[in-house]
PDB file of N, CA and C in Angstrom:
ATOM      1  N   UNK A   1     -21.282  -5.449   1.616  1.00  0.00           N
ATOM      2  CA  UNK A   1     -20.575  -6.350   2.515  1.00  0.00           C
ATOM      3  C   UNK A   1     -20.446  -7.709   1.828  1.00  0.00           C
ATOM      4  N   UNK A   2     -19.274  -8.271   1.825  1.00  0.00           N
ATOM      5  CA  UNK A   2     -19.180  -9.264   1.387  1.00  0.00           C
ATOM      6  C   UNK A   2     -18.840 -11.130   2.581  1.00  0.00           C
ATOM      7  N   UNK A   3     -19.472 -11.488   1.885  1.00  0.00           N
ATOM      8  CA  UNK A   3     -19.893 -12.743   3.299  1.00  0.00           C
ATOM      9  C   UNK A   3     -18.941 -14.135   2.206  1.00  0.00           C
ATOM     10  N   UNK A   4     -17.959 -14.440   2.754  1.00  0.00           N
ATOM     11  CA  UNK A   4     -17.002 -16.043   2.558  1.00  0.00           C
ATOM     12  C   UNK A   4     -16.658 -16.621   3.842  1.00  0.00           C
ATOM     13  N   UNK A   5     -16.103 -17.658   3.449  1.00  0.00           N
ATOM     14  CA  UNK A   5     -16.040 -18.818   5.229  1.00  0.00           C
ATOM     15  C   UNK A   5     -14.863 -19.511   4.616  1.00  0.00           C
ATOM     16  N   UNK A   6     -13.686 -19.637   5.661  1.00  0.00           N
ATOM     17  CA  UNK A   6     -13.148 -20.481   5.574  1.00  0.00           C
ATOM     18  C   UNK A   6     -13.178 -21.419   7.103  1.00  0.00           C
ATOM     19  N   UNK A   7     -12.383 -22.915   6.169  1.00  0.00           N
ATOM     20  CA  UNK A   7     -12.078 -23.592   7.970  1.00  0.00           C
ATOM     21  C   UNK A   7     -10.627 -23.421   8.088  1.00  0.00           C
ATOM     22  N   UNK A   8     -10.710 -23.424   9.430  1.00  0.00           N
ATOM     23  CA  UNK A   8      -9.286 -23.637  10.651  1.00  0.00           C
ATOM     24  C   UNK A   8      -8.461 -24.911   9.978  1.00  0.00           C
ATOM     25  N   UNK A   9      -7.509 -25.336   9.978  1.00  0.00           N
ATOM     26  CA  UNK A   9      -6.789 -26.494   9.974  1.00  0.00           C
ATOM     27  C   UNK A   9      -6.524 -26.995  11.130  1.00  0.00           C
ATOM     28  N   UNK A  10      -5.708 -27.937  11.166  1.00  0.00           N
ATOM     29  CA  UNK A  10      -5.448 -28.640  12.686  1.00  0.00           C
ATOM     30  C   UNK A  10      -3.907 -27.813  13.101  1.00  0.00           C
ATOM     31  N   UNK A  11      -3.464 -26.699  12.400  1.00  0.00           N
ATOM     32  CA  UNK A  11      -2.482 -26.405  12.885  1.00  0.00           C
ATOM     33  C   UNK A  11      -2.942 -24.676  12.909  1.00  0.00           C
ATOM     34  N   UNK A  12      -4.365 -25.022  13.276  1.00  0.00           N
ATOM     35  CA  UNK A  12      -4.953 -23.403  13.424  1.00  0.00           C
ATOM     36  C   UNK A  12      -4.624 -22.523  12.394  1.00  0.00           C
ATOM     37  N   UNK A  13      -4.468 -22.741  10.752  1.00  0.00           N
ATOM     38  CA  UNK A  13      -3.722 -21.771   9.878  1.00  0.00           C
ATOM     39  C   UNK A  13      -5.675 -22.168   8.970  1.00  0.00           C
ATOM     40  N   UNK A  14      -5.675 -20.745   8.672  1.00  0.00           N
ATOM     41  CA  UNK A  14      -6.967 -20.620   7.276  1.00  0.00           C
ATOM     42  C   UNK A  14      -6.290 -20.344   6.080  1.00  0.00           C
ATOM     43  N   UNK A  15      -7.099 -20.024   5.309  1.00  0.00           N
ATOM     44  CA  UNK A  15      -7.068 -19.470   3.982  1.00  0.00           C
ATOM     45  C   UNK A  15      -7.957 -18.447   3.306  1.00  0.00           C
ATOM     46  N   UNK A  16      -7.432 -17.413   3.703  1.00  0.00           N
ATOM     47  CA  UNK A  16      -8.328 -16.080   3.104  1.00  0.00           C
ATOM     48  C   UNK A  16      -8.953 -16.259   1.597  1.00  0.00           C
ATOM     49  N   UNK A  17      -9.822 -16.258   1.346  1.00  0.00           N
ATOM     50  CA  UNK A  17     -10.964 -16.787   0.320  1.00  0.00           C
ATOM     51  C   UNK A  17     -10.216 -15.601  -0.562  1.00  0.00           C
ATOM     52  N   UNK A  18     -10.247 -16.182  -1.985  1.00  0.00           N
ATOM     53  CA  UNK A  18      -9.550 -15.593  -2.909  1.00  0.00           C
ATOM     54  C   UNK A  18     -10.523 -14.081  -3.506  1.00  0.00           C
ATOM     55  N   UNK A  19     -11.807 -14.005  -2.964  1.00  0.00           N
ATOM     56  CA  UNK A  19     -12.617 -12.844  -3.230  1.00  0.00           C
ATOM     57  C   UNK A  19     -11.943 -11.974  -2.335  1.00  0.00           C
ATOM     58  N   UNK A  20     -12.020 -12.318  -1.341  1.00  0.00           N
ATOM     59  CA  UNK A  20     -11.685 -11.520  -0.093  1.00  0.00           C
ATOM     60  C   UNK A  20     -10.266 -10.726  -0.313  1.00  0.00           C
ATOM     61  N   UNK A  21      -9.397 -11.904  -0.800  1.00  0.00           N
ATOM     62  CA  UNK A  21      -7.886 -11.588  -0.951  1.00  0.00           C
ATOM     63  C   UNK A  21      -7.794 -10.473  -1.879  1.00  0.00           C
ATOM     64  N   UNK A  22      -8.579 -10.488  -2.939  1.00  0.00           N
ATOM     65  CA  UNK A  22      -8.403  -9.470  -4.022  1.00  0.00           C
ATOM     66  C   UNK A  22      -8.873  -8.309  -3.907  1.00  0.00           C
ATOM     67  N   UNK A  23     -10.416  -8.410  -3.044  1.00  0.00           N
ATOM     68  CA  UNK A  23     -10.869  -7.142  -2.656  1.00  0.00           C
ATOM     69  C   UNK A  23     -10.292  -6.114  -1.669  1.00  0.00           C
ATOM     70  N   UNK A  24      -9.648  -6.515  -1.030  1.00  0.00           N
ATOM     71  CA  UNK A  24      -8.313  -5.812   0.055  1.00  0.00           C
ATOM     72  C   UNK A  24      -7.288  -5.516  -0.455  1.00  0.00           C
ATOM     73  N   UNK A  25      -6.803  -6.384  -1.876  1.00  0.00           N
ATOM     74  CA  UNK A  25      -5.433  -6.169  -2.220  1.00  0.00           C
ATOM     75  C   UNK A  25      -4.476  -7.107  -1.306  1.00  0.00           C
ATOM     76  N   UNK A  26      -4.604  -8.222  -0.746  1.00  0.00           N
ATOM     77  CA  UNK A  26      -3.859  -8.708  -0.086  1.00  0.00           C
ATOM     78  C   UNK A  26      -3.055  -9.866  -1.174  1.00  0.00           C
ATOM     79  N   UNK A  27      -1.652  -9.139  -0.761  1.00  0.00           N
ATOM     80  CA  UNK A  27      -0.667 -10.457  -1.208  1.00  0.00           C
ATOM     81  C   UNK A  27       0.134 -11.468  -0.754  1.00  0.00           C
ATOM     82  N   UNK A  28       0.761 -12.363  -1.852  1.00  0.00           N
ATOM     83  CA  UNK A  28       1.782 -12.920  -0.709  1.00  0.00           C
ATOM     84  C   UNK A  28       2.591 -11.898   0.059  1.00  0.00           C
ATOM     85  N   UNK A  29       2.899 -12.833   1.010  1.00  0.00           N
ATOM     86  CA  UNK A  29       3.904 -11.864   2.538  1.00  0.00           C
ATOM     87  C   UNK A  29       3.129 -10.730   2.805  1.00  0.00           C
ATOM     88  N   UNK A  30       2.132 -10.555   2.330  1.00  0.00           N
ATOM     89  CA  UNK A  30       1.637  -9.588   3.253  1.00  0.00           C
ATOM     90  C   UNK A  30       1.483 -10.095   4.833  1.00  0.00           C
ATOM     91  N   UNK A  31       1.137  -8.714   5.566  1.00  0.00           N
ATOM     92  CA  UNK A  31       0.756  -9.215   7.027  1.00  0.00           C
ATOM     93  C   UNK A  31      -0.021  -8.457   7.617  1.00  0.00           C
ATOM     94  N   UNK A  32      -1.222  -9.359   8.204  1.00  0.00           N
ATOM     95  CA  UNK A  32      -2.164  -8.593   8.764  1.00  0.00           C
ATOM     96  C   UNK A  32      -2.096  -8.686  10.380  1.00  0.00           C
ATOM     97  N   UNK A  33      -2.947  -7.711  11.037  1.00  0.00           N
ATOM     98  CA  UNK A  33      -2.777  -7.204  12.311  1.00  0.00           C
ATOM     99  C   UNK A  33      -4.691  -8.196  12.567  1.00  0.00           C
ATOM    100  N   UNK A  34      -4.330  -8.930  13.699  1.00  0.00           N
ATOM    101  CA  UNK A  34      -5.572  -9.706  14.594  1.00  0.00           C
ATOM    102  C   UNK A  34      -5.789  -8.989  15.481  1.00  0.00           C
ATOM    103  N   UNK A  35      -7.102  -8.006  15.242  1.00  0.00           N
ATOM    104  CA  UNK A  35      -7.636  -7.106  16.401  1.00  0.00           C
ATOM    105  C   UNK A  35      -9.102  -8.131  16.831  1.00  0.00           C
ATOM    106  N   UNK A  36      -8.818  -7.725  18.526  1.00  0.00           N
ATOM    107  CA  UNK A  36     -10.313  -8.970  18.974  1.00  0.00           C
ATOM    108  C   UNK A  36     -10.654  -7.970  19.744  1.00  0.00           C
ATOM    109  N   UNK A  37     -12.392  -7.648  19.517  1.00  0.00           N
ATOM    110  CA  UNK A  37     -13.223  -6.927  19.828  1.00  0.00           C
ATOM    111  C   UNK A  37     -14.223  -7.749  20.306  1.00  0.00           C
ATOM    112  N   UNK A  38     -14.299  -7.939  21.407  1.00  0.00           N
ATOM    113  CA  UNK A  38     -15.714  -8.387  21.959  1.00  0.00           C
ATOM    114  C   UNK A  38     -15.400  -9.534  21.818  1.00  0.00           C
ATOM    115  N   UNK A  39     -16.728 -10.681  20.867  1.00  0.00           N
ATOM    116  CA  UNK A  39     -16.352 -11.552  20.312  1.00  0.00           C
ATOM    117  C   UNK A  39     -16.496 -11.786  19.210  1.00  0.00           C
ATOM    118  N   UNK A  40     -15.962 -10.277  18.090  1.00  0.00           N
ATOM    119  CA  UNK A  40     -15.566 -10.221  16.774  1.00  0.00           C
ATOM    120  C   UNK A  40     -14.048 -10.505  16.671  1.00  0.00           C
ATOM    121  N   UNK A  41     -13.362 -11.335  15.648  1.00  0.00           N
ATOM    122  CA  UNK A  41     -12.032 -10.945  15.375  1.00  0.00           C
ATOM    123  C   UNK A  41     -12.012  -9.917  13.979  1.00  0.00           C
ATOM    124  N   UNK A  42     -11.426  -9.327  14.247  1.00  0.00           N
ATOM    125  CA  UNK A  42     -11.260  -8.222  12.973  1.00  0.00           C
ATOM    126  C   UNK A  42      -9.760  -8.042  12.030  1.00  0.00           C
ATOM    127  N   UNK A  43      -9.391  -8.711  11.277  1.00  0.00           N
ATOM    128  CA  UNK A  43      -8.742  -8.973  10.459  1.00  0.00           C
ATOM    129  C   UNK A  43      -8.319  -7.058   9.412  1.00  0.00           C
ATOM    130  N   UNK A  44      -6.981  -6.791   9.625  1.00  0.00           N
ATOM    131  CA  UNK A  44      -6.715  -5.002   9.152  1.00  0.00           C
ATOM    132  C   UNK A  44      -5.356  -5.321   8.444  1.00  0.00           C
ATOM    133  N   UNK A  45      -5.514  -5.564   7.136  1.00  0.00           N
ATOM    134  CA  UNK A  45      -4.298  -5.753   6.070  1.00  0.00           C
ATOM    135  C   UNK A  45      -2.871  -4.718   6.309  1.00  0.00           C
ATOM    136  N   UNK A  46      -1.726  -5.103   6.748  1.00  0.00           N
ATOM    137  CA  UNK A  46      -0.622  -3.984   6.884  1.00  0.00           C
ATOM    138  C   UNK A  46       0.265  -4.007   5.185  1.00  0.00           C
ATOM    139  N   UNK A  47       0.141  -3.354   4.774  1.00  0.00           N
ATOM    140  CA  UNK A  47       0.582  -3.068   3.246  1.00  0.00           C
ATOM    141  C   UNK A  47       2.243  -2.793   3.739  1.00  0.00           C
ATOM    142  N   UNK A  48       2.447  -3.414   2.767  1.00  0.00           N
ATOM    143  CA  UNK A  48       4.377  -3.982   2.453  1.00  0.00           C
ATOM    144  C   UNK A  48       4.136  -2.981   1.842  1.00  0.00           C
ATOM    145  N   UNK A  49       5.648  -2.405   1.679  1.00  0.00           N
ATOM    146  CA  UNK A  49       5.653  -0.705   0.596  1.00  0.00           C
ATOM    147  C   UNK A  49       7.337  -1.337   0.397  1.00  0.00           C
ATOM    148  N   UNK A  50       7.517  -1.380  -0.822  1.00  0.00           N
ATOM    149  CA  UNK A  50       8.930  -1.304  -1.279  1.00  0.00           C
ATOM    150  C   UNK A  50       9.900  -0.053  -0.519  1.00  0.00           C
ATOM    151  N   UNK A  51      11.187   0.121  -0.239  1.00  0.00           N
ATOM    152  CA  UNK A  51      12.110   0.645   0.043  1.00  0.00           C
ATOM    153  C   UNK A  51      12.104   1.676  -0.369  1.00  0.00           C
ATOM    154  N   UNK A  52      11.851   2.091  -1.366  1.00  0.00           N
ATOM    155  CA  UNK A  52      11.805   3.460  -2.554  1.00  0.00           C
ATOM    156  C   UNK A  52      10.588   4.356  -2.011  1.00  0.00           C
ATOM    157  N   UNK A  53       9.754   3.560  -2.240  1.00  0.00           N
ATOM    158  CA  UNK A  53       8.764   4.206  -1.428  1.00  0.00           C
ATOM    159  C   UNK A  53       8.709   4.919  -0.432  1.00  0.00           C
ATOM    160  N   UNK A  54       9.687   4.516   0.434  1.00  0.00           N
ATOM    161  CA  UNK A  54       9.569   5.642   1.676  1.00  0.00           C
ATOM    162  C   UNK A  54      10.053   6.898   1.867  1.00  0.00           C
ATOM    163  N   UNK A  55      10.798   6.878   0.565  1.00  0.00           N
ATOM    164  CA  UNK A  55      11.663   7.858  -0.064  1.00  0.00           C
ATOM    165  C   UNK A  55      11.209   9.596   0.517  1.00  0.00           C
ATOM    166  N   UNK A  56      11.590  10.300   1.402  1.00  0.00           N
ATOM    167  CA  UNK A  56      11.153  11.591   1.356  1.00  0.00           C
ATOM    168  C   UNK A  56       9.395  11.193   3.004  1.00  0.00           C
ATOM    169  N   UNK A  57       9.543  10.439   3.601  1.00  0.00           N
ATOM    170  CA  UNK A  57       8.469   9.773   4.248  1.00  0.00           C
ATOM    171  C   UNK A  57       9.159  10.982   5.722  1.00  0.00           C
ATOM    172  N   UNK A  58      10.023  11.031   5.836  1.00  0.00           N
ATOM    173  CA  UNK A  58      10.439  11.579   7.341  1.00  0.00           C
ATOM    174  C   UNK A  58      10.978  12.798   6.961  1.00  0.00           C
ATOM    175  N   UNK A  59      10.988  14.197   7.628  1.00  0.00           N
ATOM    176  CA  UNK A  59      11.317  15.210   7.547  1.00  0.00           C
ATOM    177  C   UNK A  59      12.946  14.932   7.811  1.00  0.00           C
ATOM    178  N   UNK A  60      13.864  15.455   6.348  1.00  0.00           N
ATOM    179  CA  UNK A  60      15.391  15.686   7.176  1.00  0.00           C
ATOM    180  C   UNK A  60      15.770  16.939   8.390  1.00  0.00           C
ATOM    181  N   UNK A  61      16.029  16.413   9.232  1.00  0.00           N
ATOM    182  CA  UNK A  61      16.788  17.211  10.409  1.00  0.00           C
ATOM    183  C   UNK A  61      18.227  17.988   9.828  1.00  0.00           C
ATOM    184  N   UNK A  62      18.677  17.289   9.267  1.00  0.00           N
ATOM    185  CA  UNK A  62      19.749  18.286   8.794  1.00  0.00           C
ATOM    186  C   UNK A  62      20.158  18.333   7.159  1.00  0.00           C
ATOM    187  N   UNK A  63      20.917  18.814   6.275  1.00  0.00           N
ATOM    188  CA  UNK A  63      20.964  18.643   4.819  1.00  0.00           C
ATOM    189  C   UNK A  63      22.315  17.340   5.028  1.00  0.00           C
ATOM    190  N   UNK A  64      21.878  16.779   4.093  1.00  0.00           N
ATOM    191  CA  UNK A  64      22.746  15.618   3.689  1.00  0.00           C
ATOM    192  C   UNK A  64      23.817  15.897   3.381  1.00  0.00           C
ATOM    193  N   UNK A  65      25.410  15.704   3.695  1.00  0.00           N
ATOM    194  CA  UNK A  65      26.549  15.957   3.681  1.00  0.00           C
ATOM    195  C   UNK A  65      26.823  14.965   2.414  1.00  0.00           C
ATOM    196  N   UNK A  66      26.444  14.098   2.324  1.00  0.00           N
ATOM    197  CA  UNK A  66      27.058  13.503   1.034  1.00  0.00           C
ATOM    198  C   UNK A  66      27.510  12.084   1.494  1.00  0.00           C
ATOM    199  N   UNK A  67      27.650  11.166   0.951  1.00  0.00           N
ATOM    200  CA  UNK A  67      28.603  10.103   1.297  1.00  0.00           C
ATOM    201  C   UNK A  67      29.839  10.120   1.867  1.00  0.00           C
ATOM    202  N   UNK A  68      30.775  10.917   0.901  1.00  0.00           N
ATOM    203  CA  UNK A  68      32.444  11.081   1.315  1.00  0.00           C
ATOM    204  C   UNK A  68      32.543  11.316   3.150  1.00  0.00           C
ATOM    205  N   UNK A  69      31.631  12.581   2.911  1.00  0.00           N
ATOM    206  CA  UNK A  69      31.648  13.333   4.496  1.00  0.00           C
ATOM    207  C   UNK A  69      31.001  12.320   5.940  1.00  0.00           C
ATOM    208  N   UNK A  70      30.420  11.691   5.381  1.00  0.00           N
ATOM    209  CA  UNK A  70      29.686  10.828   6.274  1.00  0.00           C
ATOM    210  C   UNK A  70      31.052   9.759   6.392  1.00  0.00           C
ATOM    211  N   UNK A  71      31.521   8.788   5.685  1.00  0.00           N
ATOM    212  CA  UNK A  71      32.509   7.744   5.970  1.00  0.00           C
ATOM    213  C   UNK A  71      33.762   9.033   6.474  1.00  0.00           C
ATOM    214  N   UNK A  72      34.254   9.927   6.278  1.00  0.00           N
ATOM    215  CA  UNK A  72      35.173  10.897   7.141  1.00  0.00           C
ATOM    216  C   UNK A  72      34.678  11.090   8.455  1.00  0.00           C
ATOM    217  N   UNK A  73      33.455  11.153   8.993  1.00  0.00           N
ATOM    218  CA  UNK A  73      33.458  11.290  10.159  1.00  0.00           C
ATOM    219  C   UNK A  73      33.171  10.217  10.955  1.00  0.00           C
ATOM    220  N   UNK A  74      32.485   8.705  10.381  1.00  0.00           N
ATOM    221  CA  UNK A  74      32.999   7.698  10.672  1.00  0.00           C
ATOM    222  C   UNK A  74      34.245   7.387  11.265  1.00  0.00           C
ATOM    223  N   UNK A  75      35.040   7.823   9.921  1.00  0.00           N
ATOM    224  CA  UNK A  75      36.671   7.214  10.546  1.00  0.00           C
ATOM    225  C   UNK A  75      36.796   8.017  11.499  1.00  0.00           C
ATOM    226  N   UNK A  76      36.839   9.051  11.708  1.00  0.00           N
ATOM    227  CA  UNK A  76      37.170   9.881  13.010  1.00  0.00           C
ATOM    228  C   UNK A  76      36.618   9.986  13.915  1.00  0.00           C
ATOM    229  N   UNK A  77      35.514   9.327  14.135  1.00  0.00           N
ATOM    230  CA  UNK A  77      34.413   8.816  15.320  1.00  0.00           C
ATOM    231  C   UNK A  77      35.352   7.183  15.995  1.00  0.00           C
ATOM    232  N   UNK A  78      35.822   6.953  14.900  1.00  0.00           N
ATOM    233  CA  UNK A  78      35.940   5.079  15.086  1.00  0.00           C
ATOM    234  C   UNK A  78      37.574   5.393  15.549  1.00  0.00           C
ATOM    235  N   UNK A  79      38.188   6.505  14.862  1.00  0.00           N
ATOM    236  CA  UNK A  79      39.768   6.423  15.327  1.00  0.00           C
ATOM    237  C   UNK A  79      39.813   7.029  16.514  1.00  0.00           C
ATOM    238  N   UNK A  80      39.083   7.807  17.024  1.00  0.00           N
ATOM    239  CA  UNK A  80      39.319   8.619  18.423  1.00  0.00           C
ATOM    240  C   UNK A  80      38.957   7.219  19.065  1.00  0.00           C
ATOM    241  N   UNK A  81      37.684   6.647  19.302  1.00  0.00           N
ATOM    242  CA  UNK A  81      37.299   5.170  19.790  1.00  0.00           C
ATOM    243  C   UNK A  81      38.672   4.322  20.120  1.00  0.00           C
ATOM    244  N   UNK A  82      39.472   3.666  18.748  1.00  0.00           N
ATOM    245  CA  UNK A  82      40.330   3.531  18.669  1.00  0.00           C
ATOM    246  C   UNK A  82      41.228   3.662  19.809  1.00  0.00           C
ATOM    247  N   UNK A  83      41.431   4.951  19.473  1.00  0.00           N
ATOM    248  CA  UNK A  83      42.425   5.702  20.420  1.00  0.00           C
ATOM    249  C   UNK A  83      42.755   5.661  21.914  1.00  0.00           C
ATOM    250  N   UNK A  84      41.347   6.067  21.923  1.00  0.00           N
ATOM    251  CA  UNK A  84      40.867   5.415  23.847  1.00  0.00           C
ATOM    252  C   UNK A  84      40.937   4.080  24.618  1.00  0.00           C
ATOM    253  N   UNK A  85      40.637   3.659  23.114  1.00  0.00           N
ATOM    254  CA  UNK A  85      40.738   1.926  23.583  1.00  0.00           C
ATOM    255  C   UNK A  85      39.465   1.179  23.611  1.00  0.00           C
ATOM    256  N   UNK A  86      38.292   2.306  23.250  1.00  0.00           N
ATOM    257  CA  UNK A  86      36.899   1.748  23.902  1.00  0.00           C
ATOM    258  C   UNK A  86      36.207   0.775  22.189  1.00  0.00           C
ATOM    259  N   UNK A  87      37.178   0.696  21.533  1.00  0.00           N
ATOM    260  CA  UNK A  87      36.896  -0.290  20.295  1.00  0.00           C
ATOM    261  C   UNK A  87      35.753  -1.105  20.894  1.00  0.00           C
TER     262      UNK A  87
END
């Protein structure tokens, strides 16, 4: 267990002690989640993951038609719309 202290500022903002920061892996823009237990606060790092990363993260529901096919049924989603008037 590792034991650091920071103080509060007058605009209630700290500074996670640079041991602390490294031993979690916490970076800039990261963002952590303030869980209050009792009268512990418990501090739980939410890890940023690049875009790529999520790559393959959700099961596909259907096979990917491709680009072309997707903007074709766009337009023909948007021209019937169109059509009706409900633009």
């Amino acid at each position: 267990m590792s034991t650091e202290m920071a103080t509060i500022t007058a605009k209630g903002q700290i500074t996670i002690p640079k041991g602390i920061r490294q031993a979690l892996g916490i970076e800039r823009r990261d963002r952590l989640v303030f869980l209050l237990e009792d009268d512990r606060l418990i501090l739980i790092p939410v890890r940023h993951r690049p875009l790529g990363e999520l790559y393959g993260v959700l099961p596909a529901t259907r096979p990917y038609p491709g680009h072309q096919a997707i903007r074709q049924e766009v337009r023909h989603e948007r021209g019937e719309r169109l059509a009706r008037g409900d633009a």
